[in-house]
C-alpha atoms as a PDB file:
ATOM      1  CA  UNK A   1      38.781 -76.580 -48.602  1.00  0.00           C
ATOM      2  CA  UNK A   2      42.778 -78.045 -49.430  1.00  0.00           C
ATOM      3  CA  UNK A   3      45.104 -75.400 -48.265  1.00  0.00           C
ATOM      4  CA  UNK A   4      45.924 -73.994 -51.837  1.00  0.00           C
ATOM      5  CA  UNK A   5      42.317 -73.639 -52.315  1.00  0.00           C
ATOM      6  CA  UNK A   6      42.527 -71.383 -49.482  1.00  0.00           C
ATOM      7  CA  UNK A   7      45.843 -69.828 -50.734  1.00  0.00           C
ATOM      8  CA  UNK A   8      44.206 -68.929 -53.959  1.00  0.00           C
ATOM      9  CA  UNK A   9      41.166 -67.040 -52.596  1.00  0.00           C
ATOM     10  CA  UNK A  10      43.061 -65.596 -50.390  1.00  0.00           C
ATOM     11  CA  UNK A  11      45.236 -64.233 -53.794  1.00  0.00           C
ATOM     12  CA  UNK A  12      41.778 -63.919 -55.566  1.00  0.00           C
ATOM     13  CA  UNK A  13      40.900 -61.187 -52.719  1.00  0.00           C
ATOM     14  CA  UNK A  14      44.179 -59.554 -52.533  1.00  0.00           C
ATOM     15  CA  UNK A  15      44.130 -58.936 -56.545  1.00  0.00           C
ATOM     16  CA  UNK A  16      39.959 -57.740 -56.526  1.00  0.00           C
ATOM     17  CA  UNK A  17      40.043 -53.996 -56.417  1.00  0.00           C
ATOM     18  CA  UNK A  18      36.386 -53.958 -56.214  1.00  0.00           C
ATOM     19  CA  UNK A  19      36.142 -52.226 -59.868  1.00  0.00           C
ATOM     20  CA  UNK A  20      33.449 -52.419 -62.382  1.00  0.00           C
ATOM     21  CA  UNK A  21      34.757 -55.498 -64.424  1.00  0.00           C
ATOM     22  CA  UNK A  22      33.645 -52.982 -67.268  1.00  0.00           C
ATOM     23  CA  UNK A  23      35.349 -50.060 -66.414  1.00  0.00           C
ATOM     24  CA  UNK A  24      38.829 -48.930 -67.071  1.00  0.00           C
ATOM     25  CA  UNK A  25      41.764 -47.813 -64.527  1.00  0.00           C
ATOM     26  CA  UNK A  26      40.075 -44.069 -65.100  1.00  0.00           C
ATOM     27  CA  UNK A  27      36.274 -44.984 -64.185  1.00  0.00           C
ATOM     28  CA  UNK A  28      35.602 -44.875 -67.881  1.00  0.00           C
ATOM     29  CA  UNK A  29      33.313 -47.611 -69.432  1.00  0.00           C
ATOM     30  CA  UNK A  30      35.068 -49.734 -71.688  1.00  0.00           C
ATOM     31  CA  UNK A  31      33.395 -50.760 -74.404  1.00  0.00           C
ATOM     32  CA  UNK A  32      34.142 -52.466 -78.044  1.00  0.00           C
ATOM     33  CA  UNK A  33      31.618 -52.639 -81.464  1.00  0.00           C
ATOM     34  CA  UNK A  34      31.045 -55.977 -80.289  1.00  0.00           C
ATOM     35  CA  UNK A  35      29.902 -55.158 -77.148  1.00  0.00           C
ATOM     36  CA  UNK A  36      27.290 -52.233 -78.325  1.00  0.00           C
ATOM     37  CA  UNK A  37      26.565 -54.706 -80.969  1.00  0.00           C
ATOM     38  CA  UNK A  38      25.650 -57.430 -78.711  1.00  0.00           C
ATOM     39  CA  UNK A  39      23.696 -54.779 -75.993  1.00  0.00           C
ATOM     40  CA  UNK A  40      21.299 -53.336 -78.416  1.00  0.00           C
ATOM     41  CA  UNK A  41      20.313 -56.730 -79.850  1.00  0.00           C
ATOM     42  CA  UNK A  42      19.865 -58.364 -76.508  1.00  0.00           C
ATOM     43  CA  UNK A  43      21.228 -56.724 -73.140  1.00  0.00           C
ATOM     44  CA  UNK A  44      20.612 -59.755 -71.013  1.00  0.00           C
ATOM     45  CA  UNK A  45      23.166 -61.549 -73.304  1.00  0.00           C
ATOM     46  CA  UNK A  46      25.303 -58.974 -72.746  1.00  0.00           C
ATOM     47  CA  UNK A  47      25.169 -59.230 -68.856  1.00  0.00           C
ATOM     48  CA  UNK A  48      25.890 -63.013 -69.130  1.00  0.00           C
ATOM     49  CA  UNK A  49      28.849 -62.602 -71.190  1.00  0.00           C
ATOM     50  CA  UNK A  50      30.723 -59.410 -70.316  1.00  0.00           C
ATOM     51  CA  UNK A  51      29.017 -58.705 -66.845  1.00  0.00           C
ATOM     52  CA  UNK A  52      28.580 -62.355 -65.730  1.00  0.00           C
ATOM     53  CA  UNK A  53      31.874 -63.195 -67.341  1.00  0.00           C
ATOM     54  CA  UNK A  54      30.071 -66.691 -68.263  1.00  0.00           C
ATOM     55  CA  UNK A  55      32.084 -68.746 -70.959  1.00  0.00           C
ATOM     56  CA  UNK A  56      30.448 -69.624 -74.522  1.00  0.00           C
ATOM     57  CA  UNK A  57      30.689 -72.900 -76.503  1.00  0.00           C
ATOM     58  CA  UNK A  58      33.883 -73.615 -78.294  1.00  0.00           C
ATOM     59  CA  UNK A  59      32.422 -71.701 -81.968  1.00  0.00           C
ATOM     60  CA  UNK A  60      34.025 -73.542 -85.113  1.00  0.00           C
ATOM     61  CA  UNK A  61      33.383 -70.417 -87.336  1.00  0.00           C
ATOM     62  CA  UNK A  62      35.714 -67.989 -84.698  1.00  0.00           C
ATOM     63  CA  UNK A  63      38.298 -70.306 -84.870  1.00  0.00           C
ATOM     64  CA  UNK A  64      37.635 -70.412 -88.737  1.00  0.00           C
ATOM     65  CA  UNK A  65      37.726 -66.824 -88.784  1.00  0.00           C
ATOM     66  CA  UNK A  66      40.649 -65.865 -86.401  1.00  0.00           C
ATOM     67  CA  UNK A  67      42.902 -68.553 -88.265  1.00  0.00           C
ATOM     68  CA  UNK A  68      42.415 -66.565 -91.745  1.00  0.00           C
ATOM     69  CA  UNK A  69      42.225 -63.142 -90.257  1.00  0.00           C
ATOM     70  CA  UNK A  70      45.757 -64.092 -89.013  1.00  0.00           C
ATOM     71  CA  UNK A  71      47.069 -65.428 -92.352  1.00  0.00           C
ATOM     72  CA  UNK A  72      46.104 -62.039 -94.045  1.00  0.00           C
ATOM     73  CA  UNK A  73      47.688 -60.017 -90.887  1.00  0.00           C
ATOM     74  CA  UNK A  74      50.837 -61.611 -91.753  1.00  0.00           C
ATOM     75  CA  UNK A  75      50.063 -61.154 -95.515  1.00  0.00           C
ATOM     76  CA  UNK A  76      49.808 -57.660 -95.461  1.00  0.00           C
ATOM     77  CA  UNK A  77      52.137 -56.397 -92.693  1.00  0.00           C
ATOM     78  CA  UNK A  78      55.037 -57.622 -94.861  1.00  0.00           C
ATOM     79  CA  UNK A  79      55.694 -54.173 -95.873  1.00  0.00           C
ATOM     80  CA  UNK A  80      56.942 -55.170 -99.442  1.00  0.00           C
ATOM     81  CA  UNK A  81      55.592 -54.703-102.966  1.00  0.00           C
ATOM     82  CA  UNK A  82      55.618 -58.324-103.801  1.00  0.00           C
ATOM     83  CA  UNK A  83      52.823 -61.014-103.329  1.00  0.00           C
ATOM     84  CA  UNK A  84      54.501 -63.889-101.718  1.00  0.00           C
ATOM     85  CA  UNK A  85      53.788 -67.226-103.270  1.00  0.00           C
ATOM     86  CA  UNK A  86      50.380 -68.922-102.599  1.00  0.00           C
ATOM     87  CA  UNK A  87      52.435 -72.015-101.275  1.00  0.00           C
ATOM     88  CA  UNK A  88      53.523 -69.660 -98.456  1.00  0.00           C
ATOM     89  CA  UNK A  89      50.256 -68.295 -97.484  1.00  0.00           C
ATOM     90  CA  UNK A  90      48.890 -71.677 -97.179  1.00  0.00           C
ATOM     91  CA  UNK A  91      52.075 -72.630 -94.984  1.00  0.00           C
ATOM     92  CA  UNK A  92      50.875 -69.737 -93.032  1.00  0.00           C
ATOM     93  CA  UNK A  93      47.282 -71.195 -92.697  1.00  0.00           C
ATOM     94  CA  UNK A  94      48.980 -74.610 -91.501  1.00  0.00           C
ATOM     95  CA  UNK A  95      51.108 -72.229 -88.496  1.00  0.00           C
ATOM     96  CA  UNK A  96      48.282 -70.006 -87.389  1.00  0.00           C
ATOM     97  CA  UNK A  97      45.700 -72.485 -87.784  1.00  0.00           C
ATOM     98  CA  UNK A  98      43.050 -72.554 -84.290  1.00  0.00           C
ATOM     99  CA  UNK A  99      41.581 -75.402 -83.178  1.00  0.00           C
ATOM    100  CA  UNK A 100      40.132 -74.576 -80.276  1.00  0.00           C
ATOM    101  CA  UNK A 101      36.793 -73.735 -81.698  1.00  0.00           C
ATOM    102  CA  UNK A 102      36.544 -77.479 -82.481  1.00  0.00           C
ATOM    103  CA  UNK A 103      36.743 -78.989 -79.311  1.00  0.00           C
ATOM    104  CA  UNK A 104      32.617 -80.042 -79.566  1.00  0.00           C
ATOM    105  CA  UNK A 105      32.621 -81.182 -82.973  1.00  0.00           C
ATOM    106  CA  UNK A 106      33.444 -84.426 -85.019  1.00  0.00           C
ATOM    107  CA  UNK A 107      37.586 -84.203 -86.324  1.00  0.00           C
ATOM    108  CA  UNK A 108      36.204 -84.500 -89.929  1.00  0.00           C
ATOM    109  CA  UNK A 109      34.730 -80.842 -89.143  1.00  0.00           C
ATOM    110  CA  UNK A 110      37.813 -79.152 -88.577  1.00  0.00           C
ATOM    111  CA  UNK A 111      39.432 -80.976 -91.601  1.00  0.00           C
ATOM    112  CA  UNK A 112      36.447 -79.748 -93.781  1.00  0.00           C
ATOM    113  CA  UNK A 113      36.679 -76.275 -92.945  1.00  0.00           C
ATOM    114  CA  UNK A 114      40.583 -75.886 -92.739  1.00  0.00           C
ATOM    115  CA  UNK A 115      40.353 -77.476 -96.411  1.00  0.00           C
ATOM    116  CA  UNK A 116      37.366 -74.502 -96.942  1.00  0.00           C
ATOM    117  CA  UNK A 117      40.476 -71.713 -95.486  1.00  0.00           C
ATOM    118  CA  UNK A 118      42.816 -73.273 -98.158  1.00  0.00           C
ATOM    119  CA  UNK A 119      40.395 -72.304-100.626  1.00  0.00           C
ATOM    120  CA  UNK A 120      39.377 -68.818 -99.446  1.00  0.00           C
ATOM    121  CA  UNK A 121      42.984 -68.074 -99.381  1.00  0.00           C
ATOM    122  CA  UNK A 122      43.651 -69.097-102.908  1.00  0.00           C
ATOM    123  CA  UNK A 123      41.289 -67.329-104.205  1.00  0.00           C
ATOM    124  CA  UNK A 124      41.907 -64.378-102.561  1.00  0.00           C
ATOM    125  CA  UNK A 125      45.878 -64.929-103.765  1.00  0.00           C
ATOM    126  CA  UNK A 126      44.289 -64.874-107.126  1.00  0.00           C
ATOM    127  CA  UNK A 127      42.762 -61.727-106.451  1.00  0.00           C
ATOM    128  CA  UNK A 128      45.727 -59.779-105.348  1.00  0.00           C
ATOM    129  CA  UNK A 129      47.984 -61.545-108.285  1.00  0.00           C
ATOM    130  CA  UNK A 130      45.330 -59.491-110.609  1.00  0.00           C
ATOM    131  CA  UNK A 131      44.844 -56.364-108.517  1.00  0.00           C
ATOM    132  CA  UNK A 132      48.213 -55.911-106.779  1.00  0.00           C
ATOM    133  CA  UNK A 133      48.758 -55.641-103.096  1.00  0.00           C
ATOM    134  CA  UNK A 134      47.902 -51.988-101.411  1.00  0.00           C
ATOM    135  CA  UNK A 135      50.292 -50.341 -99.521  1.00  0.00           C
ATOM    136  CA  UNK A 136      48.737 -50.975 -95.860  1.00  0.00           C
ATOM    137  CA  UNK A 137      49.952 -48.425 -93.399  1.00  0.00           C
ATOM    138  CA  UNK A 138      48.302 -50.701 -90.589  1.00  0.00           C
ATOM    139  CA  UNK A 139      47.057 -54.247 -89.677  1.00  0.00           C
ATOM    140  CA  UNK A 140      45.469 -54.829 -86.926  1.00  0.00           C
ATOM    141  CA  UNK A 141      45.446 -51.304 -85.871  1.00  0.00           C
ATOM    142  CA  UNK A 142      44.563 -51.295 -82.316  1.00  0.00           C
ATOM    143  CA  UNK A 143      42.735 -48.014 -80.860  1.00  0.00           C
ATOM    144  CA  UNK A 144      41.184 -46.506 -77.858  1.00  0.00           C
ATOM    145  CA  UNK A 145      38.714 -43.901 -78.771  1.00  0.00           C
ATOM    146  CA  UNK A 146      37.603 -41.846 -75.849  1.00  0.00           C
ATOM    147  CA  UNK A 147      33.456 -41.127 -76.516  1.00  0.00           C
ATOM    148  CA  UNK A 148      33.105 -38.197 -74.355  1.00  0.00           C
ATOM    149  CA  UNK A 149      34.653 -38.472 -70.537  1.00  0.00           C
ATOM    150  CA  UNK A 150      33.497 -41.668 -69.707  1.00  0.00           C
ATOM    151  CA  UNK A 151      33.430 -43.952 -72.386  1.00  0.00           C
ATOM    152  CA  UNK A 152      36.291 -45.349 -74.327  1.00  0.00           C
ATOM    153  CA  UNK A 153      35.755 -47.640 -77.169  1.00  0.00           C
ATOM    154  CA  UNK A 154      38.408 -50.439 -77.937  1.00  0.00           C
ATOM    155  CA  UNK A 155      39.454 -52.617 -81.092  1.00  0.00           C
ATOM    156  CA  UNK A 156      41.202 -53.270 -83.782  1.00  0.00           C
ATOM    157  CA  UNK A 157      41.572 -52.415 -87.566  1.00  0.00           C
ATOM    158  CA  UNK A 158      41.666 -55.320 -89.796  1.00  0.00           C
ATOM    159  CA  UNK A 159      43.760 -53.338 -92.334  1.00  0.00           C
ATOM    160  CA  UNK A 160      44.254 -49.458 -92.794  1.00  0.00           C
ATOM    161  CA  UNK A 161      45.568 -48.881 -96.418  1.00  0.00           C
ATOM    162  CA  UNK A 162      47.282 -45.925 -98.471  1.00  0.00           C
ATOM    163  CA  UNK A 163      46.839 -44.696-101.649  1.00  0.00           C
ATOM    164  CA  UNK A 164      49.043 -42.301-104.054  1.00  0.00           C
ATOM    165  CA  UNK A 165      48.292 -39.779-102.393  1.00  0.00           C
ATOM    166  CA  UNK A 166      48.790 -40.845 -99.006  1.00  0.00           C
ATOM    167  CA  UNK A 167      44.820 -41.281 -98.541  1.00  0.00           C
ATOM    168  CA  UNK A 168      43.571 -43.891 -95.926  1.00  0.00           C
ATOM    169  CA  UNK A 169      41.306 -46.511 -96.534  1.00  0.00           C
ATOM    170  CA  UNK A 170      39.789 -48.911 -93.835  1.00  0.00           C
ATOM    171  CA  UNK A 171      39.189 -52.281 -94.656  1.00  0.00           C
ATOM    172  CA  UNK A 172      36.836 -54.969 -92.392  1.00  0.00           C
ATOM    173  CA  UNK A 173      37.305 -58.246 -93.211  1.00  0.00           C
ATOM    174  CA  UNK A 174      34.205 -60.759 -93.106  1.00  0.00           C
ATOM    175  CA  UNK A 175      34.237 -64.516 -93.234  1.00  0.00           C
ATOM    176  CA  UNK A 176      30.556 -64.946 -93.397  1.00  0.00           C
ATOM    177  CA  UNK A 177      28.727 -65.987 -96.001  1.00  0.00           C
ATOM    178  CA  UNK A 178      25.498 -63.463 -96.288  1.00  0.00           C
ATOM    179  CA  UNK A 179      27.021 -60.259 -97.764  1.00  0.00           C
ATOM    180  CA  UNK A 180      25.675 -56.252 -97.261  1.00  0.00           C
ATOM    181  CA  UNK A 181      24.250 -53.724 -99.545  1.00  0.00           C
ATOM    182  CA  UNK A 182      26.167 -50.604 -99.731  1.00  0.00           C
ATOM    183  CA  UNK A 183      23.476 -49.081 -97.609  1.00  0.00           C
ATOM    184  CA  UNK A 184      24.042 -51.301 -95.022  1.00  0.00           C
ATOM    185  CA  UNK A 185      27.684 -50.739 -95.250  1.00  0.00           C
ATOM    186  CA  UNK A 186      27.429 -47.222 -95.033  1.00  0.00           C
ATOM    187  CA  UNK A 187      24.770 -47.402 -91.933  1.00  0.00           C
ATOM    188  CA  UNK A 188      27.891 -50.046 -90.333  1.00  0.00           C
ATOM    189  CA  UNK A 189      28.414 -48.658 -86.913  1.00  0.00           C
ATOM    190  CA  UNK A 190      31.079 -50.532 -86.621  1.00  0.00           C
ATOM    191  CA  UNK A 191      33.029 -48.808 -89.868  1.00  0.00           C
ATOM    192  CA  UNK A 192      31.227 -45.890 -88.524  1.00  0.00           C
ATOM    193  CA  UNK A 193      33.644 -46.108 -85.195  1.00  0.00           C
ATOM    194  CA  UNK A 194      36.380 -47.250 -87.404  1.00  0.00           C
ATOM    195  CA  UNK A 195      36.459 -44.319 -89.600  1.00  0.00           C
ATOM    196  CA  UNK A 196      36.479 -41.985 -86.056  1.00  0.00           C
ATOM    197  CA  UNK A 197      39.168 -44.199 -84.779  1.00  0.00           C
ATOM    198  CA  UNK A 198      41.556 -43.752 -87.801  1.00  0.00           C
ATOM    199  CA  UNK A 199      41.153 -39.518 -87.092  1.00  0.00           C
ATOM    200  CA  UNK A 200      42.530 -40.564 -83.971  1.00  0.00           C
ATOM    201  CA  UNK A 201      45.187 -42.381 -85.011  1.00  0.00           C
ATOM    202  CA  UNK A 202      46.321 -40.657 -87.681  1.00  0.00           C
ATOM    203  CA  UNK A 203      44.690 -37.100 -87.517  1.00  0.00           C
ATOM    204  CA  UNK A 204      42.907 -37.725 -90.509  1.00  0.00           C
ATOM    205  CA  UNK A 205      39.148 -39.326 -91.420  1.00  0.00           C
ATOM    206  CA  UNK A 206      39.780 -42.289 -94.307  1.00  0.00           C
ATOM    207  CA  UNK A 207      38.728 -41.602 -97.614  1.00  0.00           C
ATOM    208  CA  UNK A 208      36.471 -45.013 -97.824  1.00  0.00           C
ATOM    209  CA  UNK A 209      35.699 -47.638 -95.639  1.00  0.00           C
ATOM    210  CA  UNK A 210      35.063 -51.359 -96.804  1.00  0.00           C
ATOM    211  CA  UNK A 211      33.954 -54.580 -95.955  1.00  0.00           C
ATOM    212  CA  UNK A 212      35.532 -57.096 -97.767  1.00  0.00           C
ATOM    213  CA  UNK A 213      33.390 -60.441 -97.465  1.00  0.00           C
ATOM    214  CA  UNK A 214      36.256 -63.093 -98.225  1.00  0.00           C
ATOM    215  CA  UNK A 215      34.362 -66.191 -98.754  1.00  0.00           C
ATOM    216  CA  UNK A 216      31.960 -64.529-102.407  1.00  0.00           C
ATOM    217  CA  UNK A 217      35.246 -62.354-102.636  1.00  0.00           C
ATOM    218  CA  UNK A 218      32.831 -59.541-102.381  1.00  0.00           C
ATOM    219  CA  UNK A 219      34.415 -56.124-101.401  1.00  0.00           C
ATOM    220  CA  UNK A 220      31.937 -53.423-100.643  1.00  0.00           C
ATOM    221  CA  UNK A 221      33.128 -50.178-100.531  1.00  0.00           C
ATOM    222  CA  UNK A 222      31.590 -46.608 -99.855  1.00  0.00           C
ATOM    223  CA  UNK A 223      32.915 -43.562 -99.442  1.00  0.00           C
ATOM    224  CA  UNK A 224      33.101 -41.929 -95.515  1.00  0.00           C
ATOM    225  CA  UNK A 225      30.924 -39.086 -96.468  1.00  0.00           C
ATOM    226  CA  UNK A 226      28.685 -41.646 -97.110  1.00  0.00           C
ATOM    227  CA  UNK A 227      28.602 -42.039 -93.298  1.00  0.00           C
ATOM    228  CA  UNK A 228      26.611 -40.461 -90.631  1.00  0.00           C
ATOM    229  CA  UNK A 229      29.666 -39.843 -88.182  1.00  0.00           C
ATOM    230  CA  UNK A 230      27.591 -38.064 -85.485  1.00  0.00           C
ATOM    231  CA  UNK A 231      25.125 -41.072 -85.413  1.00  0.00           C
ATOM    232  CA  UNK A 232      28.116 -43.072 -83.974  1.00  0.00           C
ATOM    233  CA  UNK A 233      29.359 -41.039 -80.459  1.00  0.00           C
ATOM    234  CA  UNK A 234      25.248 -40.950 -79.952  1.00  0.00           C
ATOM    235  CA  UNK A 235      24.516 -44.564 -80.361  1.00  0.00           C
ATOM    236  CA  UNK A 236      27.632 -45.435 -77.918  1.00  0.00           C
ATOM    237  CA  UNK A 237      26.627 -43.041 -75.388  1.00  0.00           C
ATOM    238  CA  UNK A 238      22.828 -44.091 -75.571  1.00  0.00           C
ATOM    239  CA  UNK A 239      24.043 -47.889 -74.805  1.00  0.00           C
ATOM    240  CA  UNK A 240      26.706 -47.137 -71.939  1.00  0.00           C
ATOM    241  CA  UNK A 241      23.767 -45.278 -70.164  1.00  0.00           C
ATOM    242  CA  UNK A 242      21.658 -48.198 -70.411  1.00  0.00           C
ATOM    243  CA  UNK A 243      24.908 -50.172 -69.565  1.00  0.00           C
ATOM    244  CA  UNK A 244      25.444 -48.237 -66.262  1.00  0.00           C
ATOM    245  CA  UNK A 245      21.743 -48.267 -65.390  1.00  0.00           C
ATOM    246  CA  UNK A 246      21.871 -52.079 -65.193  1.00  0.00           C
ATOM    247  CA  UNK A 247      19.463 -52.627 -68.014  1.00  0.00           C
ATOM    248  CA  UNK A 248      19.154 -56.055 -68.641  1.00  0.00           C
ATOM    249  CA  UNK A 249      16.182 -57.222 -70.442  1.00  0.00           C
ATOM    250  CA  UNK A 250      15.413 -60.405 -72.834  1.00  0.00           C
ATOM    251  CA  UNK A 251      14.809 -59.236 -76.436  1.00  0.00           C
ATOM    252  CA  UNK A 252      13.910 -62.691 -78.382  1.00  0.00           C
ATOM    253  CA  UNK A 253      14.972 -63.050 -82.132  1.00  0.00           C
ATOM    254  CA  UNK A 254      15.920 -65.394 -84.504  1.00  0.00           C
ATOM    255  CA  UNK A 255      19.535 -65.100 -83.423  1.00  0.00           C
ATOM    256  CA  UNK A 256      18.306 -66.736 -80.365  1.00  0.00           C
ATOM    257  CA  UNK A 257      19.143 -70.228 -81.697  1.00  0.00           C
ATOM    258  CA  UNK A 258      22.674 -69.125 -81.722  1.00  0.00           C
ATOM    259  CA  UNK A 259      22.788 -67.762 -78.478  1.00  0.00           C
ATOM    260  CA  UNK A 260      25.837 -69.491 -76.052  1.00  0.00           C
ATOM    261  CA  UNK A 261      22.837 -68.927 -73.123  1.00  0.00           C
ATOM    262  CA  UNK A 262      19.919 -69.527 -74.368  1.00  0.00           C
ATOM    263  CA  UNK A 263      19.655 -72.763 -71.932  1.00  0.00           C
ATOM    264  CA  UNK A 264      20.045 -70.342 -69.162  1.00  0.00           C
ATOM    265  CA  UNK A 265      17.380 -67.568 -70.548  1.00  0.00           C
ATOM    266  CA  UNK A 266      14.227 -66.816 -68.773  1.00  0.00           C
ATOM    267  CA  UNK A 267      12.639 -66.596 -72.188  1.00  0.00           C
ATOM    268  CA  UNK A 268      13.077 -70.235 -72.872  1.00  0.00           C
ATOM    269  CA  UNK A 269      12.722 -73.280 -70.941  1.00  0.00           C
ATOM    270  CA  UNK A 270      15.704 -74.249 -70.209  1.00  0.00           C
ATOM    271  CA  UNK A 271      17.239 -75.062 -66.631  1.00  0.00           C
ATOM    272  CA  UNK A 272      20.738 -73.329 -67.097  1.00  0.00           C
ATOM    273  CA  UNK A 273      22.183 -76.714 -66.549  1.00  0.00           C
ATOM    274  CA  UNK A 274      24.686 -76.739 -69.869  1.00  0.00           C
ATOM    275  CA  UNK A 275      25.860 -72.814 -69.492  1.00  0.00           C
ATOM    276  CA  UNK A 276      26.373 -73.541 -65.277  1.00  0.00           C
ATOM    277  CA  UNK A 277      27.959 -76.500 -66.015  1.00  0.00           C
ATOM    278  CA  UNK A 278      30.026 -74.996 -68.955  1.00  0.00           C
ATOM    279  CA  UNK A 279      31.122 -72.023 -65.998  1.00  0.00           C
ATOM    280  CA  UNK A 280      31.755 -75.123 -63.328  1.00  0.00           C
ATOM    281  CA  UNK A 281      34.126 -76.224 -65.434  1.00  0.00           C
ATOM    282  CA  UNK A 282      35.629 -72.891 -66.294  1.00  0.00           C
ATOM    283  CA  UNK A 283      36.081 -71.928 -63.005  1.00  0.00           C
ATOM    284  CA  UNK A 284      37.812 -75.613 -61.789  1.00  0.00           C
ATOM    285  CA  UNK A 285      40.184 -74.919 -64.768  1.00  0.00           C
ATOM    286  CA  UNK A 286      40.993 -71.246 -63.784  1.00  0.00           C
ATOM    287  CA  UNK A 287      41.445 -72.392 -59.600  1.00  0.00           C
ATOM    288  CA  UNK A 288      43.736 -74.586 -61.069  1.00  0.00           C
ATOM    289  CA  UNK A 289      46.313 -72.554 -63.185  1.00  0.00           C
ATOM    290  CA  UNK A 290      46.020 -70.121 -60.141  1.00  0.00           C
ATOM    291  CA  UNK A 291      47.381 -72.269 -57.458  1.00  0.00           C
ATOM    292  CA  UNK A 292      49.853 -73.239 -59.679  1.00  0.00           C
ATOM    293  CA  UNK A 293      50.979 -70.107 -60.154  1.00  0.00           C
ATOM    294  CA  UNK A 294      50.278 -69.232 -55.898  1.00  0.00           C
ATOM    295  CA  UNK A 295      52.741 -72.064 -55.777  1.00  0.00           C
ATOM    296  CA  UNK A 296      55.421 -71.174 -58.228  1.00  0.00           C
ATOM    297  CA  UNK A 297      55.480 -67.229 -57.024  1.00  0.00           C
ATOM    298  CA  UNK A 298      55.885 -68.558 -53.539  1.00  0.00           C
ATOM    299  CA  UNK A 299      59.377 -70.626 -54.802  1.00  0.00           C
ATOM    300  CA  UNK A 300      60.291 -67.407 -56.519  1.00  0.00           C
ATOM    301  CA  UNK A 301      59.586 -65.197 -53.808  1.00  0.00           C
ATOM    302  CA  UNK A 302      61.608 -67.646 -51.210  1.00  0.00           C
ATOM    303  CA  UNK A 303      64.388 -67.949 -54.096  1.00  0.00           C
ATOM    304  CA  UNK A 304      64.632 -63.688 -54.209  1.00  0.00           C
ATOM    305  CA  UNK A 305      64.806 -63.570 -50.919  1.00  0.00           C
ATOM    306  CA  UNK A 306      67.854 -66.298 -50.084  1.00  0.00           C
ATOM    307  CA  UNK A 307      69.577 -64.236 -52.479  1.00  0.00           C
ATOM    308  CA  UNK A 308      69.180 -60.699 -51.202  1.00  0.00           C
ATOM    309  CA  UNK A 309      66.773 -59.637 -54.166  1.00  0.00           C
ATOM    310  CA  UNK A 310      63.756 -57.510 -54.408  1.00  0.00           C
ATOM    311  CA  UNK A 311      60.464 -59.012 -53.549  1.00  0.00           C
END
């Protein structure tokens, strides 16, 4: 091993507090939708990602998504009355665009599906030119919403509007193509912890919650006493304690052709070659960028202390 090598384990162990790379400053777990989400479909996917820490495939459609999610952040947190012009929400699109999803995939992809985000965007324009723009008290809302004492639940608010009469309204944003019944909205855990985290943030429970599915231009909205609040502290609690027990068994679906490990899964045949290799390379590019940065706080240290300043 080179000498930084050695300098940046030797910074790798100095930083490692020993902590639970789940669990907050407090001993609380620290948990998101997402996460639930993705332990009570499958919890061994859940140990490879957030327990394992092992990296996914570049995915076209997050990119996709984050790139529009962050046109309509900007589009709403204007604070004004007035719909821009569509030109400017597509010169928006060309500033926040994200590639990095595309990294696997043929260039004509990514031109395909920014072309796609053009045409979401206009048509949602068109939607707010007939409907006028809501008066959105938040984008992007972020939360922690402590679950009892050991559980906090983390995320973020697409949009959190107001009415007349000062009443909230939470809207999801959804850039997938296969849209939900209003049953399904109203059994969303995820709006479920949404509507929870808004009482938090604001000392009140919206008045609806929605999921607007931007690519049909489908909103679906229901009304939170629609919702079965209690359902949602339960469900969290019922998944941290498998969480904290170490549960971590293979649950094969469909969804298992999408999975960033499947090559690694004892359910399958794979050999783990692609996801190992995937980490190898992960882990060369994160050694890297940290004895860079061994190297460049050892000039500033050495700099502070020629000078006489605090180290």
């Amino acid at each position: 091993m080179n000498p930084d090598d050695e300098s940046a384990d030797a910074e790798l162990r100095a930083l490692d507090d020993g902590r639970d790379p789940l669990s907050d400053a407090e001993g609380r777990l620290r948990l998101s939708f997402t996460r639930v989400d993705t332990f009570q479909r499958c919890p061994r996917q859940f140990r490879y990602q957030y327990v394992d820490r092992l990296p996914q495939r570049p995915a076209p459609a997050l990119s996709f998504g984050s790139s529009v999610h962050a046109v309509l952040e900007w589009l709403h947190d204007r604070k004004t009355p007035e719909l821009p012009p569509l030109d400017d929400v597509l010169t928006q699109l060309r500033d926040r665009w994200d590639p990095s999803g595309y990294a696997e995939v043929d260039a004509s992809v990514q031109r395909r599906e920014y072309e796609h985000a053009r045409q979401v965007l206009g048509a949602y324009h068109e939607r707010l030119t007939r409907e006028g723009l809501r008066n959105a008290v938040a984008t992007e809302a972020w939360f922690e919403l402590p679950i009892g004492d050991d559980v906090v639940v983390v995320g973020s608010i697409d949009r959190i509007d107001a009415d007349v009469d000062g009443g909230l309204h939470v809207v999801d944003y959804k850039t997938s193509r296969r849209t939900r019944t209003r049953a399904q909205v109203a059994a969303s855990l995820q709006l479920g912890i949404y509507a929870l985290a808004t009482r938090h943030l604001y000392g009140e429970l919206p008045r609806t919650v929605a999921l607007d599915f931007l690519l049909p231009g489908v909103v679906v909205r229901v009304d939170v006493a629609e919702i079965d609040l209690d359902a949602v502290p339960a469900a969290v609690t019922a998944a941290a304690a498998d969480i904290r027990a170490g549960v971590d068994d293979v649950r094969p679906s469909r969804l298992c052709d999408w999975c960033d490990y499947r090559d690694l899964c004892p359910a399958w045949d794979g050999d783990g070659e692609e996801v190992l290799g995937r980490a190898a390379i992960e882990a060369g590019r994160l050694r890297t960028r940290l004895r860079r940065e061994v190297r460049e706080l050892r000039v500033l240290e050495e700099r502070l202390r020629d000078l006489g300043g605090p180290t």
